[in-house]
Protein backbone atom coordinates (compact mmCIF):
# COMPACT_ATOMS: atom_id res chain seq x y z
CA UNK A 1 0.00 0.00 0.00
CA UNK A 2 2.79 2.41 0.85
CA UNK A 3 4.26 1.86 -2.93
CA UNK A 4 0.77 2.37 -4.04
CA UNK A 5 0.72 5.50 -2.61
CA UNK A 6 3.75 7.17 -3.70
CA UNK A 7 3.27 5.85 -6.87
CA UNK A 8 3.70 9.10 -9.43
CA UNK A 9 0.42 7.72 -11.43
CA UNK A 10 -1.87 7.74 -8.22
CA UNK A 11 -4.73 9.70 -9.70
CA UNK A 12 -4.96 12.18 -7.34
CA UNK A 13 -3.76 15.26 -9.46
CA UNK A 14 -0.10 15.24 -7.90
CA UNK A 15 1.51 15.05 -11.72
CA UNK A 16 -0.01 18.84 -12.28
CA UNK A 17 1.14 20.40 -9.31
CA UNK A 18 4.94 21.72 -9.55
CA UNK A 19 4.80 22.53 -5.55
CA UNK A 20 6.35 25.63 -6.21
CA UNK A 21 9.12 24.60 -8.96
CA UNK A 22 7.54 25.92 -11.90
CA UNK A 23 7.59 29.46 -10.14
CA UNK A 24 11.62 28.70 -8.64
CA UNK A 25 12.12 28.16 -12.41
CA UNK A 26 10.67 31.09 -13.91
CA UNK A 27 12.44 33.19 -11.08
CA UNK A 28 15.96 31.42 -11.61
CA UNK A 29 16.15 30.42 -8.54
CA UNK A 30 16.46 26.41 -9.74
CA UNK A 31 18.74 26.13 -13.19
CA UNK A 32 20.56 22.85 -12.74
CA UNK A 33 20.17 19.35 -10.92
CA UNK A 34 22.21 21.13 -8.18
CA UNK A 35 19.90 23.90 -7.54
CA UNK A 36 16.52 21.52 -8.22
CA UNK A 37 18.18 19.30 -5.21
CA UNK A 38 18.97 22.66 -3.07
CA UNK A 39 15.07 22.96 -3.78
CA UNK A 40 13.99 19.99 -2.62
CA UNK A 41 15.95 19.91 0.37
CA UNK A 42 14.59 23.07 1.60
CA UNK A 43 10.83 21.74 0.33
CA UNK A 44 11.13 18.19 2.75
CA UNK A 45 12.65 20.03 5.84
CA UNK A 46 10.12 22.77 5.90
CA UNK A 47 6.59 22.47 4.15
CA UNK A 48 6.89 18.68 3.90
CA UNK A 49 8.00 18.53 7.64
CA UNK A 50 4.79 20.47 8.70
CA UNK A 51 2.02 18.84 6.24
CA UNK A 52 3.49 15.06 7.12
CA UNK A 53 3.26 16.18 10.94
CA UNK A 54 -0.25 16.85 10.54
CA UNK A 55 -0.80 13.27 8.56
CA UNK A 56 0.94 11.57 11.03
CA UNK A 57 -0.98 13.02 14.12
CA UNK A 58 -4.08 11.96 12.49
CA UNK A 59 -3.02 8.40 11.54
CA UNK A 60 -2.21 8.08 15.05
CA UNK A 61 -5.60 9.28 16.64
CA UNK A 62 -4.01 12.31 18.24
CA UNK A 63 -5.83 14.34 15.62
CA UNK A 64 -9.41 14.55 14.72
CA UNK A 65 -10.23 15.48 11.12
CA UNK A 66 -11.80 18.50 12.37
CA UNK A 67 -8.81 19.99 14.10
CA UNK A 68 -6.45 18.78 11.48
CA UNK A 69 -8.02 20.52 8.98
CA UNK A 70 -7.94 24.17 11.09
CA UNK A 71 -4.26 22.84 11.58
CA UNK A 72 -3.22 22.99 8.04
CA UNK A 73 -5.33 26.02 7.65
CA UNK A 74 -2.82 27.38 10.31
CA UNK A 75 -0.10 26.50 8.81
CA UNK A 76 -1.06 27.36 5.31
CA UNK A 77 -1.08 31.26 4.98
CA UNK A 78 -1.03 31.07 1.16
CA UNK A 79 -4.35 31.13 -0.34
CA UNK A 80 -3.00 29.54 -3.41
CA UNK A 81 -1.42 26.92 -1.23
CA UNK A 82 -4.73 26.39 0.09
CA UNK A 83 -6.31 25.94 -2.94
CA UNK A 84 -3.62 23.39 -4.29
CA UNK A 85 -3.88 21.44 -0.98
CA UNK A 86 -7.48 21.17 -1.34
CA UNK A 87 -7.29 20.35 -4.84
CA UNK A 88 -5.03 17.26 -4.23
CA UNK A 89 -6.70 16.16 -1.19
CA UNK A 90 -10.28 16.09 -3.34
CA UNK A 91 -8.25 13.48 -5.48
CA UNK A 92 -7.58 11.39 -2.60
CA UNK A 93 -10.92 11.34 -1.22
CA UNK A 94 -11.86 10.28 -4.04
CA UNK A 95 -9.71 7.46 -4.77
CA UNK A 96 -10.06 7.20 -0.59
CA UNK A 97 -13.88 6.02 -1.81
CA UNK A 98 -12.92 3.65 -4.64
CA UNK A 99 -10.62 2.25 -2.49
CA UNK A 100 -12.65 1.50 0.65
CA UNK A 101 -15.88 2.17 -0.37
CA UNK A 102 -17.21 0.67 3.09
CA UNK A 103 -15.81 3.45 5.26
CA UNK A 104 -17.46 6.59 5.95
CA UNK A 105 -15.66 9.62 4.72
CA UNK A 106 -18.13 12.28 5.32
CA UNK A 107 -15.76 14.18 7.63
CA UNK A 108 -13.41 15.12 4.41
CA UNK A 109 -16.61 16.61 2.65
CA UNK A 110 -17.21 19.30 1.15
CA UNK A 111 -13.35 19.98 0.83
CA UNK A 112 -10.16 18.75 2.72
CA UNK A 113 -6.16 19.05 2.67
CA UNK A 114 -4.07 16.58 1.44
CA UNK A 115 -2.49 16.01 4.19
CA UNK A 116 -5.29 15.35 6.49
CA UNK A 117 -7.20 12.85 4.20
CA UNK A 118 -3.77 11.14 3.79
CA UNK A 119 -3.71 10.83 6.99
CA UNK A 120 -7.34 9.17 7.53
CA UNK A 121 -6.54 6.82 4.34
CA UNK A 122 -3.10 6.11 6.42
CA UNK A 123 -5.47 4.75 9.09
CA UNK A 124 -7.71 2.61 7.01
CA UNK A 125 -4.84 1.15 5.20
CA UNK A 126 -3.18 -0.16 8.24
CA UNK A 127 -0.20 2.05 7.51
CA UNK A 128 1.64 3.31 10.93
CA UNK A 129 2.02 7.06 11.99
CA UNK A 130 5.77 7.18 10.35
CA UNK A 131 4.67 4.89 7.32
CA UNK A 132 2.10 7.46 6.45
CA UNK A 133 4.02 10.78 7.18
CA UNK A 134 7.30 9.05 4.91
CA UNK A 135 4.81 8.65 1.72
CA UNK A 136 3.49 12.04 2.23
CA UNK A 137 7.16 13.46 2.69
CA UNK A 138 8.53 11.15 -0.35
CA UNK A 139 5.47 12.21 -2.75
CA UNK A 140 6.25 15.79 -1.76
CA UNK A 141 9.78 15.84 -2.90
CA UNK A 142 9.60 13.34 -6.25
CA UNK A 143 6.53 15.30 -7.50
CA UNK A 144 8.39 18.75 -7.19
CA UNK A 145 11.11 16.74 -8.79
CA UNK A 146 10.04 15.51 -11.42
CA UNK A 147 8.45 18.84 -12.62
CA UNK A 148 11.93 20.36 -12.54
CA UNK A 149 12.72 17.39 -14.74
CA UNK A 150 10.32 18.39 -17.18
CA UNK A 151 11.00 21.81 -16.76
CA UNK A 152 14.63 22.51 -16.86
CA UNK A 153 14.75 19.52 -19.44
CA UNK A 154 16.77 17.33 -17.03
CA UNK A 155 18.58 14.03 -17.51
CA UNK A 156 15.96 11.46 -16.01
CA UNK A 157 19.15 10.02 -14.15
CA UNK A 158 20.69 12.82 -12.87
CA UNK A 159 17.05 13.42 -11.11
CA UNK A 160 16.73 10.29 -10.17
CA UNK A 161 20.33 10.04 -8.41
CA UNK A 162 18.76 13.10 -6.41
CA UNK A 163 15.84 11.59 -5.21
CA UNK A 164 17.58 8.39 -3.88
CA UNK A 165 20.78 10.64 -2.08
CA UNK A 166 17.63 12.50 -0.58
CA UNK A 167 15.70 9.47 0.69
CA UNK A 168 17.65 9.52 4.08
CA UNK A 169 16.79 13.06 4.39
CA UNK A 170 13.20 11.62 3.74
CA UNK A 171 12.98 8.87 6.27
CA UNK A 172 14.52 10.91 8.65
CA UNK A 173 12.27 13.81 8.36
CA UNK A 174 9.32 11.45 8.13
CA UNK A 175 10.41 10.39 11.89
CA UNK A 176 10.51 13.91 12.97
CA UNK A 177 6.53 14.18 12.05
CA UNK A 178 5.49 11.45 14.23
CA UNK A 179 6.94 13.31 17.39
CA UNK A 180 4.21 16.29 17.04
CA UNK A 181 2.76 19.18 15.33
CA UNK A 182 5.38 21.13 13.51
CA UNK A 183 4.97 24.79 13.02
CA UNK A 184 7.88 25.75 11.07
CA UNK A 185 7.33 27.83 7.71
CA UNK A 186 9.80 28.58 4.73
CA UNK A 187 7.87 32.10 3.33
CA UNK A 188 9.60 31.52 0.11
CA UNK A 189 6.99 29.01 -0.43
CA UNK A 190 4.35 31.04 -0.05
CA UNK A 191 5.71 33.80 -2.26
CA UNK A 192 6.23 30.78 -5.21
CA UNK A 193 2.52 30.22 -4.48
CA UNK A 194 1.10 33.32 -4.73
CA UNK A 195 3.32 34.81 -8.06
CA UNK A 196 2.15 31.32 -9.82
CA UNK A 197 -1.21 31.57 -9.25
CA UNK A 198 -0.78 35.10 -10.96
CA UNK A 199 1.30 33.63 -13.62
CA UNK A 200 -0.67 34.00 -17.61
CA UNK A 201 -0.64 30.51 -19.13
CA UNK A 202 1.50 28.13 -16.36
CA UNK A 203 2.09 24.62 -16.98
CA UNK A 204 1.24 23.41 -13.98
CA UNK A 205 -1.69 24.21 -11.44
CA UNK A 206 1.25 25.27 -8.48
């Protein structure tokens, strides 16, 4: 189920949402496999940190949906963050339906943030606090990186190589989210978020 999960083709939009890259891009902030990986570094510790926290805390029952959800509101100053979380997270509720069609899911209705339904399928799936924050941390990272890929016109190995010398960085951060709430925030994020969503024409949704 976890390699389900972080699988690039789940159909729950992730392929059209850059997380930010297309904007680092267009800014020339990210020009090379060195600067994409200086990217994604930053992207895991901070924004991935805090929405895999929130997964984590409800796969483990310290979270209701409820809170969660004001929780990543919280933490998610960025309107057009918002929307992008929302968008994703209507993806995986529902797949979340075709999947287990037997459990309830009326608590992620009408709307709900990706990392809080991940969280709720985490549960259902039998998948362990840390098991669901690392495939929420992992998905955040390859899908960032593989729009730089397409992007920047990257060698598919070079990008690749990244991703696995990063996957310590993932496990470890995914470790980090089971111990509580973060509240860290990168505002560069934010500031990607907002410029795309003004952006005439973008290639990806964020």
């Amino acid at each position: 189920m976890m390699l389900s999960l972080a699988d690039s083709r789940l159909p729950v939009g992730g392929h059209v949402h850059s997380g930010g890259i297309e904007q680092a891009v267009a800014d020339g902030d990210v020009r090379s496999v060195v600067t994409l990986a200086d990217f994604l570094r930053r992207r895991v510790e901070t924004a991935a940190l805090v929405a895999a926290s929130v997964a984590a805390q409800v796969a483990g029952g310290k979270l209701s949906v409820q809170r969660a959800q004001r929780e990543m509101d919280a933490r998610t100053p960025s309107g057009a963050a918002r929307q992008a979380s929302y968008s994703q997270g209507r993806g995986m509720v529902r797949l979340a339906k075709r999947l287990y069609p037997q459990h309830d899911w009326h608590e992620h209705s009408p709307v709900s943030h990706l990392p809080v339904i991940s969280g709720s399928v985490g549960v259902v799936a039998g998948l362990s606090p840390q098991q669901t924050a690392l495939v929420l941390v992992y998905t955040t990272m390859s899908g960032s990186a593989t729009a730089g890929q397409r992007l920047l016109a990257l060698d598919p190995a070079d990008v690749a190589v990244t991703i696995a010398e990063l996957s310590p960085l993932c496990e470890q951060v995914a470790e980090e989210a089971t111990t509580g709430l973060a509240d860290l925030s990168d505002p560069i994020f934010d500031l990607y978020a907002e410029r795309h969503a003004r952006r005439e024409m973008p290639l990806f949704m964020s």
